[in-house]
N, C-alpha and C. Protein backbone atom coordinates (compact mmCIF):
# COMPACT_ATOMS: atom_id res chain seq x y z
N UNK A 1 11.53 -6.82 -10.83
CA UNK A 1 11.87 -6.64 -9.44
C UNK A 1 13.35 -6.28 -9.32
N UNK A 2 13.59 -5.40 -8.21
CA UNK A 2 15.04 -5.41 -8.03
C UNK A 2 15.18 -5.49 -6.88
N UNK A 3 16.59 -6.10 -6.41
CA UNK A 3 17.39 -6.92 -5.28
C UNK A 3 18.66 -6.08 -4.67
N UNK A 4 18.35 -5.71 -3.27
CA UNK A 4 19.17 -4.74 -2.80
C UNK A 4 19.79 -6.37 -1.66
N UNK A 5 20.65 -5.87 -0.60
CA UNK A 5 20.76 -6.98 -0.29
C UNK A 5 20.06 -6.99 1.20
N UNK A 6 19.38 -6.03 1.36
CA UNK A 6 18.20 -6.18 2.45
C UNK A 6 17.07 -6.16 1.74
N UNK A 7 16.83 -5.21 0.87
CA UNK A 7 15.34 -5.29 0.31
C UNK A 7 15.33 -5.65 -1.21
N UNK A 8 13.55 -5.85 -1.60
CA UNK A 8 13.69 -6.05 -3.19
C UNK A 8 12.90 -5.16 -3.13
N UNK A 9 12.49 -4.15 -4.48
CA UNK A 9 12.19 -3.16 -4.96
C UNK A 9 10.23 -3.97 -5.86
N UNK A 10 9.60 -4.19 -5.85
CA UNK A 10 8.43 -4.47 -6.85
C UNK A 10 7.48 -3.97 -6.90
N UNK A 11 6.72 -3.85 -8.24
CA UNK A 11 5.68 -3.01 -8.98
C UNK A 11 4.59 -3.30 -7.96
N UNK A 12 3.88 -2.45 -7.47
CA UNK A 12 2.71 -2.17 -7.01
C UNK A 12 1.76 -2.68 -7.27
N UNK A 13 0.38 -3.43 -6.70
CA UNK A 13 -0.32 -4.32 -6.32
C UNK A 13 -1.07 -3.60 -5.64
N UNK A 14 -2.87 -4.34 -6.00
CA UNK A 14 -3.87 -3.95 -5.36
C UNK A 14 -3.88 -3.93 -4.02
N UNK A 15 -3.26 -5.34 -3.62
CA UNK A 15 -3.41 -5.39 -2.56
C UNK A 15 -2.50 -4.58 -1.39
N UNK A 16 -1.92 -3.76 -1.51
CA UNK A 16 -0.74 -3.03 -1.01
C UNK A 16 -1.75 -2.10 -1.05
N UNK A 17 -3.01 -1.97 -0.49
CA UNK A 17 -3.68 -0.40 -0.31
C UNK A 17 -3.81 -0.80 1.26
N UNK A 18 -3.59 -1.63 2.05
CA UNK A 18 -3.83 -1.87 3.04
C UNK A 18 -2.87 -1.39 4.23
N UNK A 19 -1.62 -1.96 3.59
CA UNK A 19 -0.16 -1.43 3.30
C UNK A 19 -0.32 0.60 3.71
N UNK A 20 -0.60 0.90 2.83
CA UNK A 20 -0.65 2.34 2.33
C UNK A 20 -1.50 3.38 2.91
N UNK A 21 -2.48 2.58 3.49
CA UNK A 21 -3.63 3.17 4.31
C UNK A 21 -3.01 3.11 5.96
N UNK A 22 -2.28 2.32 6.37
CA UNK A 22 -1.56 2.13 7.86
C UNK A 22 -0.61 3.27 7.55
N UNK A 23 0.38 2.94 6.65
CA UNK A 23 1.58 3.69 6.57
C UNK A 23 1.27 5.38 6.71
N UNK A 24 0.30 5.43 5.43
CA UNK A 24 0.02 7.35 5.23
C UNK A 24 -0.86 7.72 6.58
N UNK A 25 -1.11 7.19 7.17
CA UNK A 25 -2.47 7.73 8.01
C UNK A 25 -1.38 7.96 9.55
N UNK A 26 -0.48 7.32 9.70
CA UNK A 26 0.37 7.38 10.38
C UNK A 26 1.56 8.49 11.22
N UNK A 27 0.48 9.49 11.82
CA UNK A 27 1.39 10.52 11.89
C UNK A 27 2.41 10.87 12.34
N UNK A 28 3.51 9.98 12.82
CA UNK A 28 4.68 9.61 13.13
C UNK A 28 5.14 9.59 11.08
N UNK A 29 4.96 8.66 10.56
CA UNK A 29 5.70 8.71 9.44
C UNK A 29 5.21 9.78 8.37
N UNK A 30 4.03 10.41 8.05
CA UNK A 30 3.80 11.62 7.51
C UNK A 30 4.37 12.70 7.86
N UNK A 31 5.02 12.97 9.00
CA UNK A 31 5.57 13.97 9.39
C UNK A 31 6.74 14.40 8.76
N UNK A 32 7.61 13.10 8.02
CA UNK A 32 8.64 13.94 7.02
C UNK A 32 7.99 13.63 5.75
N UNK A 33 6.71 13.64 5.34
CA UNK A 33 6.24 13.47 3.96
C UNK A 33 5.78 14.68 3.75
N UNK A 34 5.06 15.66 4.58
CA UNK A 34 4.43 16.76 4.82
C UNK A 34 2.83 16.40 3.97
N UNK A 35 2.62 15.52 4.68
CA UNK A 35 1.11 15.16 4.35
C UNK A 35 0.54 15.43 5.45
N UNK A 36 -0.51 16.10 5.28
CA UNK A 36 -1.19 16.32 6.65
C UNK A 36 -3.44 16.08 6.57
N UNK A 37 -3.34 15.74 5.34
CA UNK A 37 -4.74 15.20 5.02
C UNK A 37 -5.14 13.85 5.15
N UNK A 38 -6.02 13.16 5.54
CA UNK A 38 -6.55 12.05 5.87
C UNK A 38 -6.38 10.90 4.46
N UNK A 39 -5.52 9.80 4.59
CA UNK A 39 -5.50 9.08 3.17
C UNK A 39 -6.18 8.32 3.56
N UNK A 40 -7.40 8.44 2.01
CA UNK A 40 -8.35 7.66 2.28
C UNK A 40 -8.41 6.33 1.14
N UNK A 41 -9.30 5.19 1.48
CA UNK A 41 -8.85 3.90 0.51
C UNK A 41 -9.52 4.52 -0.78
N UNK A 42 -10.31 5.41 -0.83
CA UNK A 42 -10.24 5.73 -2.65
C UNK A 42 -9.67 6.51 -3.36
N UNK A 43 -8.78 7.06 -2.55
CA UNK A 43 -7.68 8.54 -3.24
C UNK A 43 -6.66 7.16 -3.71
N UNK A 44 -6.47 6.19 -2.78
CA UNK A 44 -4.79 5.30 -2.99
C UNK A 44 -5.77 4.58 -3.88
N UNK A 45 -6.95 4.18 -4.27
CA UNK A 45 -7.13 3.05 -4.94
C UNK A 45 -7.09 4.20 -6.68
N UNK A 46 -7.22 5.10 -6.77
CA UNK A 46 -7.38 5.62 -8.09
C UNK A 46 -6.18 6.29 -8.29
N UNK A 47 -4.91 6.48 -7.06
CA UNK A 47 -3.50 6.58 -6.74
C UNK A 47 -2.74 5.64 -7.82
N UNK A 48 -2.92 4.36 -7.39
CA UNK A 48 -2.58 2.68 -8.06
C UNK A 48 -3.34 2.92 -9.26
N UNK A 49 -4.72 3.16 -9.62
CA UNK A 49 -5.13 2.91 -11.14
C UNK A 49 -4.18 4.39 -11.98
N UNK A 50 -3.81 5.15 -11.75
CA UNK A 50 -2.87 6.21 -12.53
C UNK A 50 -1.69 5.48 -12.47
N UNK A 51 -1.53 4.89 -11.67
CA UNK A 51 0.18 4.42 -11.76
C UNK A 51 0.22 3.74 -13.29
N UNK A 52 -1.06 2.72 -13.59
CA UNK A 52 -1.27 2.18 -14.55
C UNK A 52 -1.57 2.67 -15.92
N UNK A 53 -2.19 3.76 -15.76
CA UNK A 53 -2.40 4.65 -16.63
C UNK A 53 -1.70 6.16 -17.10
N UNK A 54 -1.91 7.31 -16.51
CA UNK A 54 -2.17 8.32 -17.32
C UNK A 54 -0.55 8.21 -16.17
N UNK A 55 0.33 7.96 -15.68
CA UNK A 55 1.22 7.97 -14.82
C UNK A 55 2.59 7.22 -14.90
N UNK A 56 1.85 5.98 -16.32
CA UNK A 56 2.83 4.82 -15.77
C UNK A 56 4.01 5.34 -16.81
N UNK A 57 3.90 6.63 -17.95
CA UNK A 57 5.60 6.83 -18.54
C UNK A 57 6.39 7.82 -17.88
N UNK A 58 5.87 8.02 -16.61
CA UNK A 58 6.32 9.42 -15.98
C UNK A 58 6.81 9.09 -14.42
N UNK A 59 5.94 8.27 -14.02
CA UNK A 59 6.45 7.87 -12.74
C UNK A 59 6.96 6.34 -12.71
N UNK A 60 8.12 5.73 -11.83
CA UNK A 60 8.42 4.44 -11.49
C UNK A 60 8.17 4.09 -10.09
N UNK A 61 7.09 3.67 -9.66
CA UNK A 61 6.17 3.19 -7.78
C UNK A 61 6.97 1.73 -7.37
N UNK A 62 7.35 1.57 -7.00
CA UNK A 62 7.62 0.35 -6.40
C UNK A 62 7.63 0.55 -4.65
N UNK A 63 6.84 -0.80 -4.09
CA UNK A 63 6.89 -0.99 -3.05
C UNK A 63 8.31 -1.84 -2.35
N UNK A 64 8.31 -1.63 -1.39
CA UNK A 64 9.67 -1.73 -0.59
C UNK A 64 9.29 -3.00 0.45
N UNK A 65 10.51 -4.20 -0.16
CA UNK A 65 10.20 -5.23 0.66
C UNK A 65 11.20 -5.71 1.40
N UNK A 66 11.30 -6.07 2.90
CA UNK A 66 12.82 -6.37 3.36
C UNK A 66 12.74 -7.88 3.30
N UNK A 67 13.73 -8.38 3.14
CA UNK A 67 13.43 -9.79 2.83
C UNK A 67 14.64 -10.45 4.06
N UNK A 68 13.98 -10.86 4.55
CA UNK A 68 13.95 -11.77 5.95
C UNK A 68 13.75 -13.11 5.63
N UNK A 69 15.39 -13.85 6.17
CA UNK A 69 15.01 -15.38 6.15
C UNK A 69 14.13 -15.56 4.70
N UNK A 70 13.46 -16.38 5.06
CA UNK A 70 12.65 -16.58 3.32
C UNK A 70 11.38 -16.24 3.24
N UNK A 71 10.90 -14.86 3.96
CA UNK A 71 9.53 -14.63 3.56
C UNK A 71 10.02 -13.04 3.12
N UNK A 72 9.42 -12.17 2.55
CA UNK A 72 9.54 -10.75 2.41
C UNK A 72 8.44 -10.21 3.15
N UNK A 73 8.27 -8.93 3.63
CA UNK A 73 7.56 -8.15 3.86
C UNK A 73 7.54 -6.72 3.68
N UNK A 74 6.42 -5.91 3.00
CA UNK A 74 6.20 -4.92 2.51
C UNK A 74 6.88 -3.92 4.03
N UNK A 75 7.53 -3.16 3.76
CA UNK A 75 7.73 -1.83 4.65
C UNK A 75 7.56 -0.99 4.57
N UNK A 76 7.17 -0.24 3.15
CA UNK A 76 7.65 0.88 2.71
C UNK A 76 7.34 1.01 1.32
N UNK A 77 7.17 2.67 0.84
CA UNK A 77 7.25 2.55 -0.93
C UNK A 77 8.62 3.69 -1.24
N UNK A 78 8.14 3.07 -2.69
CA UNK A 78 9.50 4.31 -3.41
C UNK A 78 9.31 4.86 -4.64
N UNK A 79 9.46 5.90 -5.04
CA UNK A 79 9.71 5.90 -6.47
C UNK A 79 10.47 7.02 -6.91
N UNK A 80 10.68 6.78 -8.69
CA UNK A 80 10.87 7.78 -9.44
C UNK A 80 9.86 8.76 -10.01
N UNK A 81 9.88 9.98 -9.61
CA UNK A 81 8.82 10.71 -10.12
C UNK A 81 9.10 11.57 -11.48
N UNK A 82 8.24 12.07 -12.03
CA UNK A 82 8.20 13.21 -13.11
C UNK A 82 9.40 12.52 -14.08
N UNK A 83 9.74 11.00 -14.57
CA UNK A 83 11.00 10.84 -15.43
C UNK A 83 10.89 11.29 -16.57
N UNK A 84 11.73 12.02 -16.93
CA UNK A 84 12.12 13.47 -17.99
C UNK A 84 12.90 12.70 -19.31
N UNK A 85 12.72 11.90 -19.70
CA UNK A 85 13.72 11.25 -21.24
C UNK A 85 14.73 12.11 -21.67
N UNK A 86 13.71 13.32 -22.08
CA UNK A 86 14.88 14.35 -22.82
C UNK A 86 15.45 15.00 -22.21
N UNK A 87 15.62 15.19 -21.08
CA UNK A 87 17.07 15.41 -20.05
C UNK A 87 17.35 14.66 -18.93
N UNK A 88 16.74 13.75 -18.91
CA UNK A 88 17.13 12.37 -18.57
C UNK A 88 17.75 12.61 -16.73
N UNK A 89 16.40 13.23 -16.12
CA UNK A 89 16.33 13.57 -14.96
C UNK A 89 14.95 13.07 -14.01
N UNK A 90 15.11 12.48 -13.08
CA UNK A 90 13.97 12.48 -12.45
C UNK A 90 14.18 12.85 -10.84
N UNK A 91 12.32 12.44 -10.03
CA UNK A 91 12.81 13.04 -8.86
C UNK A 91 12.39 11.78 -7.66
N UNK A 92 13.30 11.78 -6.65
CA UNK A 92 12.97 10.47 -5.95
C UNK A 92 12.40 10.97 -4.80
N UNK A 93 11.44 9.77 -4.53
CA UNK A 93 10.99 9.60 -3.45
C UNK A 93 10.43 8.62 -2.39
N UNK A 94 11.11 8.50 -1.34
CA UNK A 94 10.98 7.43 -0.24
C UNK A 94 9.63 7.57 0.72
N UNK A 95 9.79 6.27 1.79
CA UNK A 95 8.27 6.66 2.68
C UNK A 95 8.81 5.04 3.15
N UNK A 96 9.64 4.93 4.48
CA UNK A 96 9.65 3.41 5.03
C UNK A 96 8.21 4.07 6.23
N UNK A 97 7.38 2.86 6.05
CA UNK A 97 5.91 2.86 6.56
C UNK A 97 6.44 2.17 7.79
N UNK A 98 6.91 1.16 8.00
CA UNK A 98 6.67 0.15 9.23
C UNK A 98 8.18 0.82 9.94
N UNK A 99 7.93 1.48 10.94
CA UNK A 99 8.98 2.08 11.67
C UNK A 99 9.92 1.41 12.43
N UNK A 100 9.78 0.07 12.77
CA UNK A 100 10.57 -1.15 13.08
C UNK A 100 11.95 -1.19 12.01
N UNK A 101 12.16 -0.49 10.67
CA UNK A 101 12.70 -0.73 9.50
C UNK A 101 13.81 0.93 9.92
N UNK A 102 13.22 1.96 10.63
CA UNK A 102 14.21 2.75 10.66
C UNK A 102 15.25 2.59 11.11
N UNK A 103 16.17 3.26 10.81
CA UNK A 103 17.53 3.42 11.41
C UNK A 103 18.30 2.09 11.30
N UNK A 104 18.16 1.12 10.84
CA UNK A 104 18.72 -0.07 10.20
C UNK A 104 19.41 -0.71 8.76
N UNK A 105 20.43 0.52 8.35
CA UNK A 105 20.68 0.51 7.16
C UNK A 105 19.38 0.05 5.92
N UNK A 106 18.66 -0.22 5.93
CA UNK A 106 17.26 -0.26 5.50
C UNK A 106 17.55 0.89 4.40
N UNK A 107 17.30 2.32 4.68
CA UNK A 107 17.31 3.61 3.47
C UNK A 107 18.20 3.34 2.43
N UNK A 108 19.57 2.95 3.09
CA UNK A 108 20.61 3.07 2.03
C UNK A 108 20.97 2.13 1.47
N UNK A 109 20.06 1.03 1.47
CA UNK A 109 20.09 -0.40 0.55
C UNK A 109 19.28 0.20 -0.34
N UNK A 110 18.22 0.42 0.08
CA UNK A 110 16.65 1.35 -1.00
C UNK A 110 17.75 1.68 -1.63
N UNK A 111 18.17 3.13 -1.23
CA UNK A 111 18.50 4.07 -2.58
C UNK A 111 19.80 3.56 -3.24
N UNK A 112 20.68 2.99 -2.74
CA UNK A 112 21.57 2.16 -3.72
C UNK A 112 20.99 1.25 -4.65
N UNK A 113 20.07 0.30 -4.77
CA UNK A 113 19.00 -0.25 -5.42
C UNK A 113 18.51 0.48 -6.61
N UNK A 114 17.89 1.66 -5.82
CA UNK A 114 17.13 2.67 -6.67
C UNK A 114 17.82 3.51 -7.36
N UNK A 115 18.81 3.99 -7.22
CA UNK A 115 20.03 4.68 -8.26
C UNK A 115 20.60 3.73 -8.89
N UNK A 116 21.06 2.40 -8.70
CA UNK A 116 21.16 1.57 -9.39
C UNK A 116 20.40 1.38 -11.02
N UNK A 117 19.11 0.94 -10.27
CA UNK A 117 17.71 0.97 -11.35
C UNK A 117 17.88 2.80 -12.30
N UNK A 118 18.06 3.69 -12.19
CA UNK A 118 17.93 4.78 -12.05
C UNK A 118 19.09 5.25 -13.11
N UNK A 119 20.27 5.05 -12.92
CA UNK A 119 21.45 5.68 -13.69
C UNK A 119 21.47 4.35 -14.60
N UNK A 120 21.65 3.01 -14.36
CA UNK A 120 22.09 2.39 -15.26
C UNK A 120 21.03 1.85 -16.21
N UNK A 121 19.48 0.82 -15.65
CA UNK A 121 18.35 1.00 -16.50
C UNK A 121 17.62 1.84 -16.65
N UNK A 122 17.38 3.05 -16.28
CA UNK A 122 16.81 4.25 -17.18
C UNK A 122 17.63 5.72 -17.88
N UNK A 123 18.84 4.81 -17.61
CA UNK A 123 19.90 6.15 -18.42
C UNK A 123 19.83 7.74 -17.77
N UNK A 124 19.71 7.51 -16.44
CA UNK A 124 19.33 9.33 -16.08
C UNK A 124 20.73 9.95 -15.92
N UNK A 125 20.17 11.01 -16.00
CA UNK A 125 21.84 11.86 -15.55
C UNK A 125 21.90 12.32 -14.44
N UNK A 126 20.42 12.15 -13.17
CA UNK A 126 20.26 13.80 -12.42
C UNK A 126 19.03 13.00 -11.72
N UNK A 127 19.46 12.99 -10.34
CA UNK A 127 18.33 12.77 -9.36
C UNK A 127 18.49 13.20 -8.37
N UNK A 128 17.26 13.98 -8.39
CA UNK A 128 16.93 15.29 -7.27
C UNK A 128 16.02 14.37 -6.11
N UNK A 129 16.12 15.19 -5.37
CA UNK A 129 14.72 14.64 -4.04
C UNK A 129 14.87 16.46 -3.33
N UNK A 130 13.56 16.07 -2.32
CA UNK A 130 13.77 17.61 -1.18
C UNK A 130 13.57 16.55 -0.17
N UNK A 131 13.45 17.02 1.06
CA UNK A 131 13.56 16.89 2.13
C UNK A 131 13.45 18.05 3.40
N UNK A 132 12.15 17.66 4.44
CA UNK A 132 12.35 18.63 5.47
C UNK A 132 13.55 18.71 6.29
N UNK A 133 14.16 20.32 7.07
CA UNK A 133 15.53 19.83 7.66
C UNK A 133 15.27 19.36 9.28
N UNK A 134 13.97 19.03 9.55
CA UNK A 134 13.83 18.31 10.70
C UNK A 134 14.08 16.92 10.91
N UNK A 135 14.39 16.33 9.28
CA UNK A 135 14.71 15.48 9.46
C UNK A 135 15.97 14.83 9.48
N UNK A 136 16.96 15.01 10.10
CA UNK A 136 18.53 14.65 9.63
C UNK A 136 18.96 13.00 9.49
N UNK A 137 18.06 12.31 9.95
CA UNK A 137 18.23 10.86 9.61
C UNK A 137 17.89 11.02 8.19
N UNK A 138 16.91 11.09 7.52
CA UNK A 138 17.10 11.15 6.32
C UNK A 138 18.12 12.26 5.76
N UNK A 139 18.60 12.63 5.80
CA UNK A 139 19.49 14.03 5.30
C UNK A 139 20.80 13.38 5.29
N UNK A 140 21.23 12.36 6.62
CA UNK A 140 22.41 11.80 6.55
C UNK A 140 22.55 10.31 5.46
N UNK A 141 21.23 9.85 5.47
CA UNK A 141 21.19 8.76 4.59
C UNK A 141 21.63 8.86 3.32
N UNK A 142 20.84 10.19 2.66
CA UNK A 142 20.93 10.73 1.55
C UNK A 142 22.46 11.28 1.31
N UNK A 143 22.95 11.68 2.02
CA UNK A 143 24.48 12.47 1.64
C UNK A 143 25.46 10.55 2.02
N UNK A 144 25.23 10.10 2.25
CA UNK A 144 25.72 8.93 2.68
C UNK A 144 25.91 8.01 1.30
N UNK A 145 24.46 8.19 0.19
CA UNK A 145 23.93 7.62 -0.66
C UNK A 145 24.95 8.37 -2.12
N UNK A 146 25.57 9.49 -2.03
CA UNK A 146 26.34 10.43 -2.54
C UNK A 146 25.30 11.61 -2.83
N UNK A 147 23.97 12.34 -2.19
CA UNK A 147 23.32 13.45 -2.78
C UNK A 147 24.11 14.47 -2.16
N UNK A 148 23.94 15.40 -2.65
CA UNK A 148 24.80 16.58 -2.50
C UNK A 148 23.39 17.58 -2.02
N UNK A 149 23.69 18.90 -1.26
CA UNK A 149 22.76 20.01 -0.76
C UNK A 149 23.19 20.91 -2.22
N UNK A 150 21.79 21.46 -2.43
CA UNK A 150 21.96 21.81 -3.60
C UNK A 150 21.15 23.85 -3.55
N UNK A 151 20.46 23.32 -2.30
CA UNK A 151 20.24 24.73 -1.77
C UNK A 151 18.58 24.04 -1.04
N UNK A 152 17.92 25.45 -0.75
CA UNK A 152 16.39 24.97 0.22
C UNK A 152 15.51 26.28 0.17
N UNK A 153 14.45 26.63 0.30
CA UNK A 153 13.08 26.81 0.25
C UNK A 153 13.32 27.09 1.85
N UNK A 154 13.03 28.52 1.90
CA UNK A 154 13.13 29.28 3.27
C UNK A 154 11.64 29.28 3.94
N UNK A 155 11.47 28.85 4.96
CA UNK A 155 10.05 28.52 5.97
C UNK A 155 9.54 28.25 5.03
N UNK A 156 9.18 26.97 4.42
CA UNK A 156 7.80 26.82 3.68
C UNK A 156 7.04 25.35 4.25
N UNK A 157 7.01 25.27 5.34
CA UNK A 157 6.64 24.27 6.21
C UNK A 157 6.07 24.91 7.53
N UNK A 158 4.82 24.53 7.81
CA UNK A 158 4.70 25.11 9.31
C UNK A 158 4.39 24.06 10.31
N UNK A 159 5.40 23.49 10.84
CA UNK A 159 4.90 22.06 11.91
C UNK A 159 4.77 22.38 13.25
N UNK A 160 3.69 21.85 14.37
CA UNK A 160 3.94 22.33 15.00
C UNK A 160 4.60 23.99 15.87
N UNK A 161 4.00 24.93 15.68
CA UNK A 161 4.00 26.22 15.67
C UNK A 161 5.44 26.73 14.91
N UNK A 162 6.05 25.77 14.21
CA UNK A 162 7.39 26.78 13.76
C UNK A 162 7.44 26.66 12.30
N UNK A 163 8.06 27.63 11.73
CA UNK A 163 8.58 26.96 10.17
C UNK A 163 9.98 26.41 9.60
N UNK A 164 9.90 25.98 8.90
CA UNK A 164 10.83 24.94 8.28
C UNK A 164 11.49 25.34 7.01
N UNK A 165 12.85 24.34 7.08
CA UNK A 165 13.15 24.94 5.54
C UNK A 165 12.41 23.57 4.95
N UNK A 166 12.77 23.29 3.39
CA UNK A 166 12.78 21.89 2.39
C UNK A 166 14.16 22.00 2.12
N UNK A 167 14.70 21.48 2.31
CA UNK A 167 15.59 20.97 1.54
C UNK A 167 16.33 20.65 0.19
N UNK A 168 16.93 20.67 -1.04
CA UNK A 168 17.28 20.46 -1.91
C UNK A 168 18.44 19.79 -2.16
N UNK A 169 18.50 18.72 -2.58
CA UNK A 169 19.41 17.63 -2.89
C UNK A 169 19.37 17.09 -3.94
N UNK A 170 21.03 16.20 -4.59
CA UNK A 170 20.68 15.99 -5.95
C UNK A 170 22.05 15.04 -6.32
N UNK A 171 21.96 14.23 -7.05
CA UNK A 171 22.75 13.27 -7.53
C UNK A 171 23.19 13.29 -8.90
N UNK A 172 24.18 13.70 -9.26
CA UNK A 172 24.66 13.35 -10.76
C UNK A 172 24.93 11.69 -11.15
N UNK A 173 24.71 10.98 -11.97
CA UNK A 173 25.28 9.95 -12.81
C UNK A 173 26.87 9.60 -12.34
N UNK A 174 27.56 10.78 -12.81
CA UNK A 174 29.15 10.26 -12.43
C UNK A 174 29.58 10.54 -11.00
N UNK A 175 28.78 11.44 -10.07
CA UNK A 175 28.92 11.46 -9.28
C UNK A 175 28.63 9.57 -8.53
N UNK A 176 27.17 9.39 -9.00
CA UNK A 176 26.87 7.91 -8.35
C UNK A 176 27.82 6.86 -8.32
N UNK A 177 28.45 7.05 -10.24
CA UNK A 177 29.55 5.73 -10.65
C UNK A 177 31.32 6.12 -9.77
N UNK A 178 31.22 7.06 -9.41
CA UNK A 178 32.61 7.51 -8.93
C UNK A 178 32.02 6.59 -7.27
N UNK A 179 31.49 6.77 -6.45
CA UNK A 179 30.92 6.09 -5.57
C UNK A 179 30.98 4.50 -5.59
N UNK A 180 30.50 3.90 -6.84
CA UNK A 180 29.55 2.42 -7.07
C UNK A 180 30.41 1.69 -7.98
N UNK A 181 31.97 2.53 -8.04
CA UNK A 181 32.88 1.86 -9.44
C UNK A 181 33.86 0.91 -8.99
């Protein structure tokens, strides 16, 4: 587990499909995931059995807990995706589910946490994420967190009758420790 000083970071659990089924189905919070298909409880339940399996040296899932007084509660997930050893790069990705949790320094405990976990126990050099640019709460979190714009993917989003860019963002190692030193 890891300990931000709002949230703790922990490995994923069966029972967190319940969790996952509110959160994704949620089209208020899918809207900066660019999910737009129905999550159903057996896509997330064989979601969780890959995490365990054919998934678990490539991706890092942890669910997102804010810890309140002395109980925690699930808000949100996170992870490291696609982690690369031999260039020692991966790609992140957020999702706060319970929308009560936005805009409450909440993100930038996560990703301080998670770059934490990230540069110092998995030795990376390089963490990328994208992001839609409709979203600037996340966009400011992230440049807040030290990611840098790294360039974007011209209309490849169509929401609501318009198109969108993605975003491209990205974190070096010494960039993080020049920040966190």
């Amino acid at each position: 587990m890891l300990k931000g000083k709002l949230v703790l970071l922990r490995p994923v659990q069966r029972a967190d499909i319940t969790y996952f089924l509110k959160w994704f189905n949620d089209p208020e919070v899918i809207q900066y995931l660019g999910m737009y298909l129905p999550m159903t409880e057996m896509a997330e339940q064989k979601f969780i059995e890959d995490l365990g399996s054919s998934r678990a040296t490539t991706d890092a899932f942890f669910v997102i807990e804010a810890l309140e007084s002395e109980i925690s509660k699930p808000i949100g997930s996170i992870s490291l995706n696609r982690i690369n050893n031999k260039d020692h790069n991966a790609v992140f990705g957020i999702a706060i589910g319970d929308k009560q949790y936005w805009s409450k320094g909440y993100g930038t405990d996560i990703m301080n946490v998670l770059l934490r976990y990230a540069f110092t126990e998995l030795n990376l050099k390089r963490v990328s994420l994208t992001v839609f640019e409709y979203n600037p709460r996340a966009i400011r979190s992230y440049e807040k967190a030290g990611f840098r714009h790294e360039g974007h993917l011209r209309s490849i989003l169509n929401r609501e009758g318009r198109r969108w860019n993605e975003v491209y963002m990205g974190i070096l190692r010494e960039e993080w420790l020049g920040l966190n030193s």
